[in-house]
Each structure stands twice: as structure tokens, then as C-alpha cells.
Protein backbone atom coordinates (compact mmCIF):
# COMPACT_ATOMS: atom_id res chain seq x y z
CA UNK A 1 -4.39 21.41 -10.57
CA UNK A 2 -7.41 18.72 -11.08
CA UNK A 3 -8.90 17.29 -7.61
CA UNK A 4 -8.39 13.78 -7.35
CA UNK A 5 -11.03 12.20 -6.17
CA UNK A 6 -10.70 10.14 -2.34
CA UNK A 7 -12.21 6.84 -4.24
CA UNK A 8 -10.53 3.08 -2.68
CA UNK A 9 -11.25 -0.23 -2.51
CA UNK A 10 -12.51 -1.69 0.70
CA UNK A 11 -15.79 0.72 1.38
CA UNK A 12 -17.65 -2.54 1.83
CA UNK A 13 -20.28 -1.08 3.87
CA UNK A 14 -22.63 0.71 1.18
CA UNK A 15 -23.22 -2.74 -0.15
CA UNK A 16 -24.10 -4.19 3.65
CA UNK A 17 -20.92 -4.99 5.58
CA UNK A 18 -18.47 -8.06 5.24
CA UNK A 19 -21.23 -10.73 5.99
CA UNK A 20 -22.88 -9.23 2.47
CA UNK A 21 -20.42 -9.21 0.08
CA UNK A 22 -16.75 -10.31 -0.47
CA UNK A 23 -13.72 -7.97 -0.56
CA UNK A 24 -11.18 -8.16 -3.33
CA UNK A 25 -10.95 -4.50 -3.79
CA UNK A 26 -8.27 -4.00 -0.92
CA UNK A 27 -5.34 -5.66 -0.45
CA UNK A 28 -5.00 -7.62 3.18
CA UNK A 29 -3.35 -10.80 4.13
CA UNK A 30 -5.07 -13.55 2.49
CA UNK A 31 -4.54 -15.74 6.05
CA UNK A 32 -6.40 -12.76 7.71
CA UNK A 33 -5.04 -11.23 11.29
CA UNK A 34 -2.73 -13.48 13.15
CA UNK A 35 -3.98 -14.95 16.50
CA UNK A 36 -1.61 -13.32 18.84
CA UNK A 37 -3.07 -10.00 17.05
CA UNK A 38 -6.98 -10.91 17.99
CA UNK A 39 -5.74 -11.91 21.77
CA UNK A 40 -4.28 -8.68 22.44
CA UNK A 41 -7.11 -7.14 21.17
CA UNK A 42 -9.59 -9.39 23.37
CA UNK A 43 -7.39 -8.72 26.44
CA UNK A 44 -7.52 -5.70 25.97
CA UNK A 45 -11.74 -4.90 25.70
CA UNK A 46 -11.66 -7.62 28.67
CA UNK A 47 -9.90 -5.27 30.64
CA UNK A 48 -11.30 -2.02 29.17
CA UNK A 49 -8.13 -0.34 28.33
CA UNK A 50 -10.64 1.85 26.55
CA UNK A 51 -11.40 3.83 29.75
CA UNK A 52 -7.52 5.24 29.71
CA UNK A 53 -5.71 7.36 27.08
CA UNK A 54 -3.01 5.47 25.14
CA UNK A 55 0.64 5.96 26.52
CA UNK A 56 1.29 9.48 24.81
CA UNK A 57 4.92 8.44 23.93
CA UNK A 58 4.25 4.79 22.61
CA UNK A 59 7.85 4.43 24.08
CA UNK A 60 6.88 -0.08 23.98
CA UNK A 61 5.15 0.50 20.71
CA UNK A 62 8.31 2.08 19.32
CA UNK A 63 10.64 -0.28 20.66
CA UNK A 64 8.94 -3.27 19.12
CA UNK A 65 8.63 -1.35 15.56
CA UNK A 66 12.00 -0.49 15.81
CA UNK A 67 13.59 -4.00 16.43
CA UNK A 68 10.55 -5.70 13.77
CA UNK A 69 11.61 -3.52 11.01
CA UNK A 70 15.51 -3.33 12.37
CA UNK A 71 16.00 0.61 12.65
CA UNK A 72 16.73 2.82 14.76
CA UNK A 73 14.01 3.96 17.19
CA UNK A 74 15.17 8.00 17.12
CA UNK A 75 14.50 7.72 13.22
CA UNK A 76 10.85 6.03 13.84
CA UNK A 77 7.50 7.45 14.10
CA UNK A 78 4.06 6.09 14.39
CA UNK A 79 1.12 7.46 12.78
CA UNK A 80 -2.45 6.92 12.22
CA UNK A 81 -2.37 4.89 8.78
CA UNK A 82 0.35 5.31 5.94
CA UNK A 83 -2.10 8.45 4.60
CA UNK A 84 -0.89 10.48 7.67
CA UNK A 85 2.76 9.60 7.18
CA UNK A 86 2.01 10.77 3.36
CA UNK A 87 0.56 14.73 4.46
CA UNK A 88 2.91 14.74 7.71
CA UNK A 89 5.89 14.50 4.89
CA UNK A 90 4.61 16.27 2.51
CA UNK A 91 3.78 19.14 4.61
CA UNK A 92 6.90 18.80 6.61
CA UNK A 93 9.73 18.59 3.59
CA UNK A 94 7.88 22.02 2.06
CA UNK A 95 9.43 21.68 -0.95
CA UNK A 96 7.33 23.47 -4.13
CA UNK A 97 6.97 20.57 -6.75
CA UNK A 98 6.02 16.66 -6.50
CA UNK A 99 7.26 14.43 -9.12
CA UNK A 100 4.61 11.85 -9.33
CA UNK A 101 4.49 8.45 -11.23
CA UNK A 102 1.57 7.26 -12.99
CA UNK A 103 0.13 4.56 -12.26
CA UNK A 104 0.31 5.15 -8.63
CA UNK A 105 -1.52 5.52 -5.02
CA UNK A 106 -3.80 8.52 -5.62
CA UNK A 107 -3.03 9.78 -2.45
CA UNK A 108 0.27 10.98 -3.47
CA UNK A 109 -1.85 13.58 -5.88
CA UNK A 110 -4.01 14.39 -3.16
CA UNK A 111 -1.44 15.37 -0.94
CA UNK A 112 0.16 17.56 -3.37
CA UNK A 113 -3.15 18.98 -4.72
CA UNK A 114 -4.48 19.52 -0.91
CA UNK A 115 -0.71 21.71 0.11
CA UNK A 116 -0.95 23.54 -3.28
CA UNK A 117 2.21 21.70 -4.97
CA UNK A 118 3.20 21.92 -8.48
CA UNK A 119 3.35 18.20 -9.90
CA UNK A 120 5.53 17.20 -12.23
CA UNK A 121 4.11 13.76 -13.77
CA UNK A 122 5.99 10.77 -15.34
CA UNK A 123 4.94 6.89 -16.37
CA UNK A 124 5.92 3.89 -15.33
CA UNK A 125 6.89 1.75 -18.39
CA UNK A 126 4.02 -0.37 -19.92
CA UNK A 127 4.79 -3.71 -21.61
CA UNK A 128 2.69 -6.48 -22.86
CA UNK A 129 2.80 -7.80 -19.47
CA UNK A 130 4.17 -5.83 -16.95
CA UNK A 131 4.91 -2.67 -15.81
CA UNK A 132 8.60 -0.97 -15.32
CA UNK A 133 10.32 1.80 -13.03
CA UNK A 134 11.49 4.54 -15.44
CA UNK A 135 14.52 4.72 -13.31
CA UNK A 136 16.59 6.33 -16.22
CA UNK A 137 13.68 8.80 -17.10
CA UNK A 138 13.20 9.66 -12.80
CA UNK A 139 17.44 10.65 -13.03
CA UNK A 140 16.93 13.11 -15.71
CA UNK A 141 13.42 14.49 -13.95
CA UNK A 142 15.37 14.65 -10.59
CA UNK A 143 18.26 16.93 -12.66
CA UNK A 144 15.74 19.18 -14.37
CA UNK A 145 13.67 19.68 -11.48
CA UNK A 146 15.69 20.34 -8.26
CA UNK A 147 13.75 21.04 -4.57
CA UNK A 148 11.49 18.66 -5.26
CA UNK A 149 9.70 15.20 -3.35
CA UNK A 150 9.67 12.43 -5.26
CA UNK A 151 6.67 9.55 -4.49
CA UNK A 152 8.00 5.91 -5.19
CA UNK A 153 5.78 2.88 -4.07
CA UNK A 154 7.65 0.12 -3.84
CA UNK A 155 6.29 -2.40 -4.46
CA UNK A 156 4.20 0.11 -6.72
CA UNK A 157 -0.01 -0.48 -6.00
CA UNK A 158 -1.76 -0.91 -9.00
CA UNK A 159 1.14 -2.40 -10.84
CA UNK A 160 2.66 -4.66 -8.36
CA UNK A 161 6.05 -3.04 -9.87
CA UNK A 162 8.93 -4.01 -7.70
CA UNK A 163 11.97 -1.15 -8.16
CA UNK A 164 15.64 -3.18 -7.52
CA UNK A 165 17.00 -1.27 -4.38
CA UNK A 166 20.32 -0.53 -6.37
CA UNK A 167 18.14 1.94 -8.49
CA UNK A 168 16.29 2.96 -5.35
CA UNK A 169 19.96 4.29 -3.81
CA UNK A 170 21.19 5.83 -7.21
CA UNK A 171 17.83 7.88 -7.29
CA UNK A 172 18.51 8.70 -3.54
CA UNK A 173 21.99 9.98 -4.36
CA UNK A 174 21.03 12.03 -7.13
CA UNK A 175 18.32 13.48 -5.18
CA UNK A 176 20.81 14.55 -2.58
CA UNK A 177 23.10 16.48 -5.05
CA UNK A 178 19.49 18.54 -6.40
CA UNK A 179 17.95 18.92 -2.79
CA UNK A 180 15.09 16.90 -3.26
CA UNK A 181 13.88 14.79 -1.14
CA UNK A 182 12.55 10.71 -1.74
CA UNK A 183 9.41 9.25 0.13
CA UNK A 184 9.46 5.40 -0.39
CA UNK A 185 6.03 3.62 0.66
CA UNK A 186 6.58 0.21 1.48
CA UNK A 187 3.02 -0.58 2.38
CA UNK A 188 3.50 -3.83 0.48
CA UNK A 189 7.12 -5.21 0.93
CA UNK A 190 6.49 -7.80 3.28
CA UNK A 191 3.78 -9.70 1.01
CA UNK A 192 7.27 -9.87 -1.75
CA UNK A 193 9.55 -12.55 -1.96
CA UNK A 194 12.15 -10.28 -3.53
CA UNK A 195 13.12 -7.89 -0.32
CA UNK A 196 14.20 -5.06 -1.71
CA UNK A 197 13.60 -2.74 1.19
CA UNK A 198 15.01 0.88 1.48
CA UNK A 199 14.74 0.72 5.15
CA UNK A 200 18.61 0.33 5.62
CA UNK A 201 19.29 3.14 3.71
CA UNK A 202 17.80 5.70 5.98
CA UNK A 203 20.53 5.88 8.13
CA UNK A 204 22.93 7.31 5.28
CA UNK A 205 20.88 9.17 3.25
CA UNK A 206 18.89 12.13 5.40
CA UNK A 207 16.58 12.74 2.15
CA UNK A 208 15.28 9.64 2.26
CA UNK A 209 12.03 8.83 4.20
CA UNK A 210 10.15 5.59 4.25
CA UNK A 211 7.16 4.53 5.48
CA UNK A 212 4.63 1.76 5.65
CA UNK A 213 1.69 0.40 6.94
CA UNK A 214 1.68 -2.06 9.15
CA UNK A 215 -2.22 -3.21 8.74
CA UNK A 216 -2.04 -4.77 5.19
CA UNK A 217 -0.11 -7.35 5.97
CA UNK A 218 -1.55 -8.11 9.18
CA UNK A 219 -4.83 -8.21 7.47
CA UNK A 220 -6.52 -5.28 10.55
CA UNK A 221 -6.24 -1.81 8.35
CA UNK A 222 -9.15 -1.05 10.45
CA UNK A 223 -6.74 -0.92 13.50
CA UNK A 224 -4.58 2.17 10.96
CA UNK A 225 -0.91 2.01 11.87
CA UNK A 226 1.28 3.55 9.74
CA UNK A 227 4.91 4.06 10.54
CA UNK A 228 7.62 6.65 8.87
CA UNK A 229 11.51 6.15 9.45
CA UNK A 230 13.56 9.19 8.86
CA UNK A 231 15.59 11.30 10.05
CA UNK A 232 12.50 14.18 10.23
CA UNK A 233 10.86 11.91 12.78
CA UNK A 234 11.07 14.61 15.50
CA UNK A 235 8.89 16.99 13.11
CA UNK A 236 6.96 14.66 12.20
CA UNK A 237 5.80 14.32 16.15
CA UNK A 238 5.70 18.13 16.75
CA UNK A 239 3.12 18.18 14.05
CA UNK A 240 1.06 15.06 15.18
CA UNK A 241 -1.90 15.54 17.68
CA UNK A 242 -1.60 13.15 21.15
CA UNK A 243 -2.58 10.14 21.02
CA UNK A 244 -2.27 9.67 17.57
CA UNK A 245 -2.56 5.46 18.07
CA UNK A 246 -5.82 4.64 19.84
CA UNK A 247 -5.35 1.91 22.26
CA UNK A 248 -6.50 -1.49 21.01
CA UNK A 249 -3.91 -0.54 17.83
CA UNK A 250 -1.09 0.48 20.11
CA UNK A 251 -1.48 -2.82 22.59
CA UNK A 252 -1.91 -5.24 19.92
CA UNK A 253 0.76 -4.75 18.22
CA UNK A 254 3.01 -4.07 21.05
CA UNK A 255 2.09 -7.54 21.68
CA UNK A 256 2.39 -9.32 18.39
CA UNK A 257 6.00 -7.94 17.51
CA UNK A 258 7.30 -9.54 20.00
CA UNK A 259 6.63 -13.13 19.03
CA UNK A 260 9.03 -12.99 16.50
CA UNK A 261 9.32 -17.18 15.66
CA UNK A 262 5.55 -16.87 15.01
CA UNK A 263 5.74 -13.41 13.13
CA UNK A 264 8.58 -15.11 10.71
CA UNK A 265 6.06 -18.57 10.23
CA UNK A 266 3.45 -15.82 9.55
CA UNK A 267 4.80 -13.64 6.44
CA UNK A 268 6.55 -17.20 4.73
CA UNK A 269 3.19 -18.74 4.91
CA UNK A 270 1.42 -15.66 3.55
CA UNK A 271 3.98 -15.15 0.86
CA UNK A 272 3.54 -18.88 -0.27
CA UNK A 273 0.01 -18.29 -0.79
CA UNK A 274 0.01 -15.07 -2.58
CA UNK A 275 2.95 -17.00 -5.12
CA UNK A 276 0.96 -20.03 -5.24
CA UNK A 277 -2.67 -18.17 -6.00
CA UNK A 278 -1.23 -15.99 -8.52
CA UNK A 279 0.19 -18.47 -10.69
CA UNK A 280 -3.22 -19.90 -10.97
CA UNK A 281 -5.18 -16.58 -11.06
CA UNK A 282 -3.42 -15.74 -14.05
CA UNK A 283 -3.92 -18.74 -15.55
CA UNK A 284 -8.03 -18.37 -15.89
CA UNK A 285 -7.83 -14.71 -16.07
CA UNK A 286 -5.89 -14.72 -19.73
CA UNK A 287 -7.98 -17.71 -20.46
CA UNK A 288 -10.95 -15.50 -19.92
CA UNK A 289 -9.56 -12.68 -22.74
CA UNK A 290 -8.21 -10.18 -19.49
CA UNK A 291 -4.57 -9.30 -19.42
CA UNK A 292 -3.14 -9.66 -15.86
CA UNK A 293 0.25 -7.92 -15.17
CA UNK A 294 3.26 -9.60 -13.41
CA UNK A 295 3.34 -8.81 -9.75
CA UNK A 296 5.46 -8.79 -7.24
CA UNK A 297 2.70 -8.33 -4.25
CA UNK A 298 -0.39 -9.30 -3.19
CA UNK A 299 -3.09 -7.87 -6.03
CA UNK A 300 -3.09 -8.06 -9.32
CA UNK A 301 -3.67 -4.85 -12.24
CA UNK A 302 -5.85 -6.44 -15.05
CA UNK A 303 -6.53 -4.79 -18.46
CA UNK A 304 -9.72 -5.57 -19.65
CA UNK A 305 -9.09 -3.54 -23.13
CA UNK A 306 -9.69 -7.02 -25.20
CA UNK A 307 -13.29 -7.22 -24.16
CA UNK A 308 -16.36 -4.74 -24.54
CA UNK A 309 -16.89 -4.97 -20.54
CA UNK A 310 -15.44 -1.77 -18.77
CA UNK A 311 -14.15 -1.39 -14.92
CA UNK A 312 -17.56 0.78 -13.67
CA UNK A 313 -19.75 -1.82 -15.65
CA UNK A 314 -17.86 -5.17 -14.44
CA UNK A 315 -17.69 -3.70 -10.81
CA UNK A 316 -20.99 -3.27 -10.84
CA UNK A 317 -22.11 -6.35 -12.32
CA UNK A 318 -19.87 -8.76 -9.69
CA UNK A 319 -20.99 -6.98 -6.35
CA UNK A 320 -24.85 -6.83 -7.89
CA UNK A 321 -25.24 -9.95 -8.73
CA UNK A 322 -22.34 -12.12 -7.09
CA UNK A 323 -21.65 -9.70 -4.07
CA UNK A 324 -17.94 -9.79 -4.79
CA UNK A 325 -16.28 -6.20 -4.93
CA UNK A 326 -13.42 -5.26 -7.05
CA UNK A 327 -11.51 -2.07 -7.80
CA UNK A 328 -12.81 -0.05 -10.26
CA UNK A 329 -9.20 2.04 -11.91
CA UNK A 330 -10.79 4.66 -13.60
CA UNK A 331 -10.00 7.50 -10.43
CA UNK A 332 -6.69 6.04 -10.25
CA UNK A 333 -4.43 8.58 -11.80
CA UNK A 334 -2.31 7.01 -15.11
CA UNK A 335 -5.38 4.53 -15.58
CA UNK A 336 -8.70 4.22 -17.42
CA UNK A 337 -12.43 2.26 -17.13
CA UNK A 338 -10.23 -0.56 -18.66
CA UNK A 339 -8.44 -1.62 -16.03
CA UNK A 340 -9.49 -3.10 -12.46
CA UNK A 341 -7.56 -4.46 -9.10
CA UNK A 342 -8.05 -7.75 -7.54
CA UNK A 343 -6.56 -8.60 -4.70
CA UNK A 344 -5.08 -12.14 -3.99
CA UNK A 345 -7.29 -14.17 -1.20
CA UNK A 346 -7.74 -18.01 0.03
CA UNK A 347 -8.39 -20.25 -2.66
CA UNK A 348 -11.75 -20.93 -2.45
CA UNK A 349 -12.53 -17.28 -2.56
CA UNK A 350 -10.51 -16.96 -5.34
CA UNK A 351 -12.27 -19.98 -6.92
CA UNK A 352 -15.55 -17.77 -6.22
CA UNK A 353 -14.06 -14.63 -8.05
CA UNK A 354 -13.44 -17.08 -10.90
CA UNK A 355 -16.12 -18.15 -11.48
CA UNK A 356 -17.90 -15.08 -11.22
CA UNK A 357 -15.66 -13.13 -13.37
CA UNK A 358 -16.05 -16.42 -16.44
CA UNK A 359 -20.54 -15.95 -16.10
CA UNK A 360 -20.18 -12.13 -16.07
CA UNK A 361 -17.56 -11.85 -18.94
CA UNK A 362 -19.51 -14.57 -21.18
CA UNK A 363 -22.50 -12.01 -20.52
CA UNK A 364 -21.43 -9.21 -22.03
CA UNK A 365 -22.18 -8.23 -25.64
């Protein structure tokens, strides 16, 4: 099996930090982290809640999750980041073979590669435009390849594919009848305006396990809190180390899920954005000679297979010269050096990007 390489957006740092350069290679909140969210965490270095280990249950930090995401707290979990709740699972569910679908998060390779699983590799379905589940070609993969876990990201990062939850439970079912077993990451759900959440669905189907990060759309994934509900959730905890949340993470968030009226104000005015942006994003980016895909999320996949530029070349030439960083595809598994990732920020950054992306392009020979 080929090593897939631990390359993602956001490693701001080997070009000087966020006062050097600006960050469209990973995919935060455009409105950045709430208020309530940056009190919490001021409270708590004022009172040095560093000095003590965090609550080893996270018993408040559960409760909160659990009525914020409207589960059940026995079928809840935290972790450190989404990656954890991605190994935890994977080495948890032991099943032989992964059933992966290109384009996708790389760390669904990694995990299989790293606990020795067989993969078994499908594509989503490229159009002109957009990217589609292959929900028909995932049925007859499920029925041919029993005892298996099946990856969905939903929506999917790069493609901003969003899978209709009616598909999501027939692939669940049929899972069910083959023994395999369906990890949904949700990482990016809240920034859609079409909900189509699995979350309900765990407490009927015990193969199905979803997780999500809660630090994209809070715009902290520095704080990493990643959350898992299924029914594994007590196995998931006998093979987590204590104090799994560090402190700041655990009380901040504690905090902010509890302001609900402002948490609701919050995700509408973030989703507005991210629709509103998009629509003109797309605009100057096809203008340009790039193909942007329809998304359902807060980045955008671009082909740049038109033009002579390619993803290492333009990458480098934006955070060089205009110290903005995009995603460079190429070490994301289904894609090439023509495609990169932008994600979707305020308007005058996106203005910057623009702008940027129109001097570099007209550059190139």
C-alpha cells in the first residue's frame, strides 16, 4: 500500500506566522472565533486553570455537546481533533478492508495505510462543474465487499460534495445486512445551508458512527476538539489516554454551547457569508480561465487544467510574492498539480486573493 503523505493546508508558520502571510489553505469560519469563545479562554489564563488537570470525565463538556448537536450523551465522545476520532474508529471497528472515495480527506488513507488495511478505492463522479456521490456504485462496492468501513465526508473536503441523507441511510442499511460498518465526517455541516446531517440516525443504526470537529466552524482548530457519536463510544474512551481535552479547549467550549440564541445568530451569519462570497468568487475565478466546482461548504476545489500554471507552481508564486497561501492538491489522493483549495474568507481578503490570483495567472507563459 503507497504512504500517503501527512501534507494540509494551514502550516502557516514556515512562511512566518499569521502576521506574515494570509491563510486560505484551511477552511475556518470566515467571521473568525465567536466572542463568548475568546472570554472563556481569557477567564480562563486569568485564573490559571492551567495549573490543574482538566476534569478527566468532561461530564459539563459532554452535556453541552450532547444538547448542541441534539444526541444522546452515552453515544458521545470527545477527542483531540476529528484525526483522533478517525484512528480511534478505525482501530476500534477492526474490520480488514476500507472502501475509500477519491477525492477525499487523506487522512482516511492514512489511517488505513498506518493499521495495515486493505483499501478498496472508488470516485466520486466528475462533471463539468461539480462533483457527485457514486451512491449507486458505493451499494454494489458495499455487496461485493462485506466486513468492511466505509469513509464518507459529508459535506465531502475537496469537493464541497453534499450526499442527500436519504442516500446516506440506504448506504447505512445495506451496510448493516454485509457487516460493514459507515464513518460519516461532518467536519463541515454546519458551514451548509442544506442540513443533511446523519447525526439522528445514530440512534437506529449501531454501524453508523459520526463525527466532527468542532474547531472549523468556530474558526479555533488550534484549540482540536473533535467529537464521535456512536454507539462504540465506550471503546472509544477505553482506548483514549486521560485528559484527552486540555483545559482552555474543554472550558471554552463548555462555555460557548451554552449561549445558544448567540450560537444560532452565529452559524446564519457565517452561512450568509460563505453563500454570498462564493457567488462572487466564482464569478472572477471562471473569468480568470480556472474552473471552480459547486460547493456546498466553506472552500472551493478549482481546476486549473485550462491554463499552463500548475498547483506547486501557483502556490508558490501567491505566498512568495503576495504572502497568501493556498492548497496545493497534488498529495490529495484522487487529485493532481491541477487542482488547488481555497477557502472562503471576509471580503476584502477575498478581494486580496483576487487580485492576486488575476497578476499571477496573467504572468504565466
Amino acid at each position: 500500500m503507497q504512504k500517503i503523505e501527512a501534507t494540509h493546508g494551514g502550516n502557516i508558520w514556515i512562511y512566518g506566522g499569521p502576521e506574515k502571510i494570509l491563510d486560505f489553505s484551511s477552511n475556518s469560519n470566515p467571521l473568525g472565533p465567536p466572542q463568548p469563545l475568546i472570554q472563556a479562554l481569557k477567564q480562563a489564563f486569568k485564573t490559571k486553570m492551567f495549573m490543574h488537570y482538566p476534569e478527566p470525565t468532561y461530564h459539563d463538556l459532554k452535556n453541552t455537546l450532547s444538547s448542541f448537536l441534539e444526541v444522546s450523551q452515552r453515544n458521545l465522545e470527545v477527542l483531540n481533533g476529528c484525526s483522533d476520532a478517525i484512528y480511534k474508529l478505525t482501530l476500534i471497528l477492526n474490520k480488514p478492508r476500507t472502501i475509500l472515495i477519491a477525492p477525499s480527506f487523506q487522512e482516511y488513507w492514512r489511517a488505513s495505510w498506518v493499521l495495515n488495511k486493505k483499501i478498496h478505492e472508488i470516485n466520486y463522479i466528475a462533471k463539468d462543474n461539480e462533483y457527485l456521490f457514486p451512491t449507486n456504485e458505493v451499494l454494489t462496492t458495499l455487496n461485493d465487499s462485506p466486513e468492511a468501513i466505509l469513509y464518507i465526508c459529508n459535506p465531502n473536503n475537496p469537493t464541497g460534495t453534499i450526499t442527500p441523507l436519504k442516500h446516506i441511510e440506504e448506504i447505512v442499511s445495506e451496510a448493516l445486512r454485509k457487516g460493514s460498518h459507515i464513518i460519516i465526517d461532518e467536519s463541515f455541516m454546519d458551514f451548509s445551508r442544506k442540513n443533511e446531517s446523519a447525526l439522528a440516525l445514530t440512534e437506529s443504526y449501531p454501524n453508523l458512527h459520526v463525527i466532527k470537529s468542532l474547531t472549523k466552524i468556530f474558526a479555533s482548530p488550534g484549540l482540536r476538539l473533535g467529537v464521535a457519536v456512536t454507539v462504540k463510544s465506550n471503546q472509544i474512551l477505553k482506548h483514549s489516554p486521560p485528559w484527552r481535552i486540555n483545559i482552555f479547549a474543554s472550558h471554552a467550549f463548555t462555555s460557548l454551547l451554552k449561549k445558544k440564541r448567540f450560537i444560532k445568530n452565529y452559524l446564519k451569519d457565517a452561512r450568509e457569508l460563505v453563500a454570498k462570497e462564493k457567488i462572487k468568487l466564482k464569478k472572477t475565478l471562471e473569468e480568470l480561465g480556472t474552473n471552480p466546482y459547486q460547493t456546498h461548504t466553506n472552500f472551493m476545489l478549482i481546476s486549473l487544467r485550462k491554463l499552463n500554471s500548475n498547483s506547486v507552481k501557483l502556490t508558490k508564486q501567491l505566498a512568495l510574492k503576495h504572502k497568501i497561501l493556498i492548497r496545493d492538491c497534488s498529495t490529495i489522493p484522487g487529485l493532481n498539480n491541477k487542482y488547488v483549495r481555497i477557502s472562503i474568507r471576509k471580503p476584502s481578503e477575498n478581494q486580496k486573493l483576487l487580485n492576486a490570483l488575476r497578476e499571477t495567472l496573467n504572468e504565466s507563459p
